[in-house]
C-alpha atoms as a PDB file:
ATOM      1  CA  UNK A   1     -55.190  70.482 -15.133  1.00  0.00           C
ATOM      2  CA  UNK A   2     -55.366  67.079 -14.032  1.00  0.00           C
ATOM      3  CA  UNK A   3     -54.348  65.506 -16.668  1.00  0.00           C
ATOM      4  CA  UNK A   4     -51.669  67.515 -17.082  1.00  0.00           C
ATOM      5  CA  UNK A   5     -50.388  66.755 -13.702  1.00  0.00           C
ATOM      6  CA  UNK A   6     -50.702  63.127 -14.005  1.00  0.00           C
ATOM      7  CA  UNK A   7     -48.734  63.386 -17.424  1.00  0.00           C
ATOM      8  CA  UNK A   8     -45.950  65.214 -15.870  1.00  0.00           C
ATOM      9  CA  UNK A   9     -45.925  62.527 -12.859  1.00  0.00           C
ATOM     10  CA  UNK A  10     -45.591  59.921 -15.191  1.00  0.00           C
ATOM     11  CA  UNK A  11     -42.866  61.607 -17.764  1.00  0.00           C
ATOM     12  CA  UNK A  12     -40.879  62.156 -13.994  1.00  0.00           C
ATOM     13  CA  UNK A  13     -41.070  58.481 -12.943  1.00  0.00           C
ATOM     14  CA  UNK A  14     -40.575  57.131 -16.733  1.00  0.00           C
ATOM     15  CA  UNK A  15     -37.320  59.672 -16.891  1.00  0.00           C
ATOM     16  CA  UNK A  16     -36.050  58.461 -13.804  1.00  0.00           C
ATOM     17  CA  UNK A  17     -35.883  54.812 -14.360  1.00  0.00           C
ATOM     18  CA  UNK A  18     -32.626  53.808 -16.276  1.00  0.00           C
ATOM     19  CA  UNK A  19     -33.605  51.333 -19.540  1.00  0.00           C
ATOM     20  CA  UNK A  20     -29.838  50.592 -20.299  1.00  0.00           C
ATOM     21  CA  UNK A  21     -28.208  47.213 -19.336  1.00  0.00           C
ATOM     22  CA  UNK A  22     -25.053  48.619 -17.901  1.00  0.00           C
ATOM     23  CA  UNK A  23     -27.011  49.617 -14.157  1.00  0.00           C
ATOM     24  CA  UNK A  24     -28.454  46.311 -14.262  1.00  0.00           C
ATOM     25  CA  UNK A  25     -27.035  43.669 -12.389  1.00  0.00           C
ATOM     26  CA  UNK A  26     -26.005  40.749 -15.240  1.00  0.00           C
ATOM     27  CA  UNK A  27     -26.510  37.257 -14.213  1.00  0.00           C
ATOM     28  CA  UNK A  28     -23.665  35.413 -14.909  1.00  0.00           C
ATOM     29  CA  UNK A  29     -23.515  31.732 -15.551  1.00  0.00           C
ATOM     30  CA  UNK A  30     -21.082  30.258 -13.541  1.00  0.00           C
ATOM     31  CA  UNK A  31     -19.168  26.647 -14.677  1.00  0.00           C
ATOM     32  CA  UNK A  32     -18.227  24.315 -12.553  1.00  0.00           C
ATOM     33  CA  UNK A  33     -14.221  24.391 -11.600  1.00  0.00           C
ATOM     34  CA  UNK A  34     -12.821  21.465 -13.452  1.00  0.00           C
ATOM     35  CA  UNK A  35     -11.340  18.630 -10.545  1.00  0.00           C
ATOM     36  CA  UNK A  36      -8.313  16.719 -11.665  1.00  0.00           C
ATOM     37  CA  UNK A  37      -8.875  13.229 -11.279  1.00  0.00           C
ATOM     38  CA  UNK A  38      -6.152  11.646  -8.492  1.00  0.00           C
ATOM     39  CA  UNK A  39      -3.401   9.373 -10.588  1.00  0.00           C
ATOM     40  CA  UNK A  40      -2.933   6.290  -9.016  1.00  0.00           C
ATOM     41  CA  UNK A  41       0.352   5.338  -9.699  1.00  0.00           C
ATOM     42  CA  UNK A  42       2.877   5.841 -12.485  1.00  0.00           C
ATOM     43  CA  UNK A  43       1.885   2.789 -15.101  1.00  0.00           C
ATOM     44  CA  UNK A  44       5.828   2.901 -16.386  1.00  0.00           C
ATOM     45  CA  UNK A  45       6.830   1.565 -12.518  1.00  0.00           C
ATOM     46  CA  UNK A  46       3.858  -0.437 -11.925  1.00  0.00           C
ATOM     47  CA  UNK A  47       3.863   1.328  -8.273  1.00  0.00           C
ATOM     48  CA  UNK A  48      -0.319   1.091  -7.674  1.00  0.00           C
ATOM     49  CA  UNK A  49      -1.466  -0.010 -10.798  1.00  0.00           C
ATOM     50  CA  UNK A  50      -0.464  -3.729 -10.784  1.00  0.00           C
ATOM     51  CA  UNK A  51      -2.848  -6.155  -9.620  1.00  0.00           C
ATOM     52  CA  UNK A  52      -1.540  -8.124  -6.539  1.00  0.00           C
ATOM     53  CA  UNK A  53      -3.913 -10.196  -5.342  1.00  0.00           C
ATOM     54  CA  UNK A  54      -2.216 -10.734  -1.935  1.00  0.00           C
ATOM     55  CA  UNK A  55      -2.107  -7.240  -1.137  1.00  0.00           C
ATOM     56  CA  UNK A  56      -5.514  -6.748  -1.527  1.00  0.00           C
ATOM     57  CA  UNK A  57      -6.410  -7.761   1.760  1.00  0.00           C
ATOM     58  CA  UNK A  58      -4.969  -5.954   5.254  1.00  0.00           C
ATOM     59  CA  UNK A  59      -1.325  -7.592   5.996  1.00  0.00           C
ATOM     60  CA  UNK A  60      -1.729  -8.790   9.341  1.00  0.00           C
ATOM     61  CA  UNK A  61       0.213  -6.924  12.304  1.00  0.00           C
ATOM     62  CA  UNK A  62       4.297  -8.057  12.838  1.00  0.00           C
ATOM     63  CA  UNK A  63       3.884  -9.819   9.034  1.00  0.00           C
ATOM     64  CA  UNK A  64       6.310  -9.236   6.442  1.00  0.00           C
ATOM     65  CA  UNK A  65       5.225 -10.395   2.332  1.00  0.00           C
ATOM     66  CA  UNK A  66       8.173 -10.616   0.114  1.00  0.00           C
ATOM     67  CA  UNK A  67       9.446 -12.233  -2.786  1.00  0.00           C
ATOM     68  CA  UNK A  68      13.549 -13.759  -1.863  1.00  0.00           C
ATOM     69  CA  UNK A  69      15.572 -16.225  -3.815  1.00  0.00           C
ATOM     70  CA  UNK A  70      16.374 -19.494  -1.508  1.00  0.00           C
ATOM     71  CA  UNK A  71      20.198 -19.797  -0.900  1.00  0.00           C
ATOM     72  CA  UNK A  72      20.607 -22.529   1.621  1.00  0.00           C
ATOM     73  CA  UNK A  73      18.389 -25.048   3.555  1.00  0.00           C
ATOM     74  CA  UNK A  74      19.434 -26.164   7.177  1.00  0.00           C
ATOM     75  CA  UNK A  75      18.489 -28.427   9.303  1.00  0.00           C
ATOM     76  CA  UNK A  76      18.975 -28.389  13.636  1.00  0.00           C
ATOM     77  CA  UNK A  77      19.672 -24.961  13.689  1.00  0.00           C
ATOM     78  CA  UNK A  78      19.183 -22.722  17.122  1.00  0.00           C
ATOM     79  CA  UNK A  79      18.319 -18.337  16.395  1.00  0.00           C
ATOM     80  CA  UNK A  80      18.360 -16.676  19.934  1.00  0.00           C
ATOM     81  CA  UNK A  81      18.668 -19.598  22.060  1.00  0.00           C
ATOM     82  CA  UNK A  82      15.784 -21.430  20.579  1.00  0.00           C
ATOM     83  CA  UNK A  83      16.486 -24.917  18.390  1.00  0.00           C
ATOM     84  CA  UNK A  84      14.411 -24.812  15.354  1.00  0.00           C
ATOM     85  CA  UNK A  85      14.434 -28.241  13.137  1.00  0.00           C
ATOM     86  CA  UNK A  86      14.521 -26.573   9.903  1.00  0.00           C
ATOM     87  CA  UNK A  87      15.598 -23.114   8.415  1.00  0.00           C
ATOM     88  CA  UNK A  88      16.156 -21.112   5.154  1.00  0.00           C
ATOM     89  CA  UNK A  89      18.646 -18.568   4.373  1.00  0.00           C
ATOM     90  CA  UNK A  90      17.326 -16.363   1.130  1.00  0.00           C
ATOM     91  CA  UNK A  91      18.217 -13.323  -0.102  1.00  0.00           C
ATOM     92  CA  UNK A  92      15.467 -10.709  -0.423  1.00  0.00           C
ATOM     93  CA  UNK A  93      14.808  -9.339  -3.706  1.00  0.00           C
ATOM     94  CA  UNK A  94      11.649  -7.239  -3.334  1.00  0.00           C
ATOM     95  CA  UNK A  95       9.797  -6.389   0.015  1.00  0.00           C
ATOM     96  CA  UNK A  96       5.672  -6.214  -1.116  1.00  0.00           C
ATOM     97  CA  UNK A  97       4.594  -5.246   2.596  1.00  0.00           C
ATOM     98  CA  UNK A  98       4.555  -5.173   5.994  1.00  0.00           C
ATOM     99  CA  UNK A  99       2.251  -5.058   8.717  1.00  0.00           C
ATOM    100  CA  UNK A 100       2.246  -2.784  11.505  1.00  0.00           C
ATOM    101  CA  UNK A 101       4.332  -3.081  14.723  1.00  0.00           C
ATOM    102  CA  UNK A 102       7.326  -4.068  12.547  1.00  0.00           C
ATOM    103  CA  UNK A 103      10.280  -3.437  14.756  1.00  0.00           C
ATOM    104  CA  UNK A 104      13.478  -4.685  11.909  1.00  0.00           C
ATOM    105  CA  UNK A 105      11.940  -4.323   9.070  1.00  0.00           C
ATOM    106  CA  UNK A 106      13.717  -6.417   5.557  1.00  0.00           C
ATOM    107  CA  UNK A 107      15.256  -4.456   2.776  1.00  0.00           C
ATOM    108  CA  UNK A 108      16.140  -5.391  -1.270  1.00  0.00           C
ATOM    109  CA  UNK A 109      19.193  -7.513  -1.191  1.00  0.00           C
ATOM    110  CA  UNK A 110      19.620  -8.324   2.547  1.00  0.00           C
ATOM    111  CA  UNK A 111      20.661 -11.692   3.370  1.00  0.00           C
ATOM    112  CA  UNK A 112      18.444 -13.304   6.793  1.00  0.00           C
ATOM    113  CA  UNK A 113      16.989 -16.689   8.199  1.00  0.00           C
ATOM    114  CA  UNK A 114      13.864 -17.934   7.760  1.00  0.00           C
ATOM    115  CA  UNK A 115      12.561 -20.764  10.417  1.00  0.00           C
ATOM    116  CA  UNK A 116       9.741 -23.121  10.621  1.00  0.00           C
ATOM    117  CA  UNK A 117       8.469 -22.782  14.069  1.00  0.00           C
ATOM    118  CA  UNK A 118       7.191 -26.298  14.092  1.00  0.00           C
ATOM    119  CA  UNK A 119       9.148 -28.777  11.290  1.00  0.00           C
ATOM    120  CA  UNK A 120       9.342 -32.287  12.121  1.00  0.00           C
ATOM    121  CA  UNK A 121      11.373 -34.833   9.879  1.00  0.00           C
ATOM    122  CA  UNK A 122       9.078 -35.543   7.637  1.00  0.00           C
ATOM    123  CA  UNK A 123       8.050 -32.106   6.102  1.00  0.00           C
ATOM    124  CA  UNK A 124      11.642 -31.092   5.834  1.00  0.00           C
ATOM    125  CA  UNK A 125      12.456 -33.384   3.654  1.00  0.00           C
ATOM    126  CA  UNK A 126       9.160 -32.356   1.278  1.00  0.00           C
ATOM    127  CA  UNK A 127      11.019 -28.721   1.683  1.00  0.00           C
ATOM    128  CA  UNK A 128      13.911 -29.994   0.420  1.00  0.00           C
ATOM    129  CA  UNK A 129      12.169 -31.178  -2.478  1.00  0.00           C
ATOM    130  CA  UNK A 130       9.748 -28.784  -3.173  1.00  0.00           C
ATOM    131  CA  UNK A 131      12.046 -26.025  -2.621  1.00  0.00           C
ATOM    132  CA  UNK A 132      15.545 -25.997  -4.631  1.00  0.00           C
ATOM    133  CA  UNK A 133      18.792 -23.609  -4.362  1.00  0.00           C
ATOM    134  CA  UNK A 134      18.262 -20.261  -6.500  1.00  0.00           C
ATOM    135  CA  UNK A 135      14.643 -20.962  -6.733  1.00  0.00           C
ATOM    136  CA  UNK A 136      12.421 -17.815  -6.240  1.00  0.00           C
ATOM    137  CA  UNK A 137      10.166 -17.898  -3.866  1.00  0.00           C
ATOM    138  CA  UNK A 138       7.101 -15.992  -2.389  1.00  0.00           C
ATOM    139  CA  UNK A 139       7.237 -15.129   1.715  1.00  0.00           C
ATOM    140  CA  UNK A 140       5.211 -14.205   4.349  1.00  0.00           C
ATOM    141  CA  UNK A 141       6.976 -14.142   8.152  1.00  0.00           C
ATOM    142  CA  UNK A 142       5.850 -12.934  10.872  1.00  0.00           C
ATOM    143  CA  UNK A 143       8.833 -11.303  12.938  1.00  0.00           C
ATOM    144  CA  UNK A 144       9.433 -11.930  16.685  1.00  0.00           C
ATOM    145  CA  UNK A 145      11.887  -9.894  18.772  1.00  0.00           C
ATOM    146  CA  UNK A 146      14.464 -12.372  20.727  1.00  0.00           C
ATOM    147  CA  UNK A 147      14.509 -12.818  24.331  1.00  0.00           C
ATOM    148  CA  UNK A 148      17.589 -10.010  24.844  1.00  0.00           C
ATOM    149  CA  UNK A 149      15.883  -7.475  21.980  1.00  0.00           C
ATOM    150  CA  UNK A 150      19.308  -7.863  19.915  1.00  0.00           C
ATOM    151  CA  UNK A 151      18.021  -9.829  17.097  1.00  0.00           C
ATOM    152  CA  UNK A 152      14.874 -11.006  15.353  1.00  0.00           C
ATOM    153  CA  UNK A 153      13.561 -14.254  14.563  1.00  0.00           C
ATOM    154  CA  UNK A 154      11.433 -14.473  11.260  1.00  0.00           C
ATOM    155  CA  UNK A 155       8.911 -17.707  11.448  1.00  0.00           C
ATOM    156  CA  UNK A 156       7.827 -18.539   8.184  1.00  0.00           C
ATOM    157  CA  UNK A 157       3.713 -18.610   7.744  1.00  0.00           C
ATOM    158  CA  UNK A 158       3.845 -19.380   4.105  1.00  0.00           C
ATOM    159  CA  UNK A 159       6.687 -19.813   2.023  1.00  0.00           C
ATOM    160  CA  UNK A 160       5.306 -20.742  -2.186  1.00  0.00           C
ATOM    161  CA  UNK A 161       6.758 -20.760  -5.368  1.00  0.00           C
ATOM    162  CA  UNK A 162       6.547 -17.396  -7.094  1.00  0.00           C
END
């Protein structure tokens, strides 16, 4: 009678447990979501994807870089009161960047003065060699509010040949 009992126990457990693989919970192999890359830049408008090397380091605070075609050079010429011994009025063609704290900041195609802060005789006459009418050139100014706040005064900290 025993081992009847125990035979019946064990058909009762055995009948009880499920063998099919729908109860069972499935493991499912999960994949990774695919992350788009970030662009940088449309390569048709060179917009990031051009190699500058001057904008790879930080433009300094109140500094504009810019590329402008000279139209005049001037000699003795005062900008808010102040007399400034040599000066160039260019046309800007393409603004590359600006620093912050920029208060009038240049646009494409806007006409302005450029001054050298401290020009003596001598190097403006190697300007007006070095640098000729319609030539392009390559500019970084910093810009400096006038006395009054009206207008601004761009000194020139490097003006090259583009």
């Amino acid at each position: 009678m025993n081992k009847v009992m125990c035979i019946l126990v064990l058909i009762a457990l055995f009948s009880c447990k499920s063998t099919s693989v729908a109860q069972e919970k499935q493991i499912e192999k999960t994949n990774k979501p695919k992350i788009e890359k970030p662009g940088f830049g449309d390569p048709r408008d060179n917009e990031i994807t051009s190699f500058e090397p001057y904008l790879q380091d930080q433009i300094a605070p109140g500094t504009i870089h810019f590329t402008a075609v000279i139209q005049e050079m001037n000699k003795d010429i005062s900008v808010c009161g102040t007399q400034y011994k040599a000066a160039v009025l260019v046309n800007v063609k393409k603004v590359k960047g600006s620093g912050s704290g920029i208060v009038n900041a240049l646009s494409s195609g806007q006409k302005t003065t450029l001054v050298y802060p401290n020009a003596n005789v001598k190097k403006i006459d190697e300007l007006k060699q070095k640098f000729t009418k319609n030539q392009e050139v390559m500019a970084v100014v910093k810009e400096s509010l006038c006395p009054d706040m009206s207008k601004t005064v761009y000194e020139i900290l490097k003006l090259s040949n583009k």
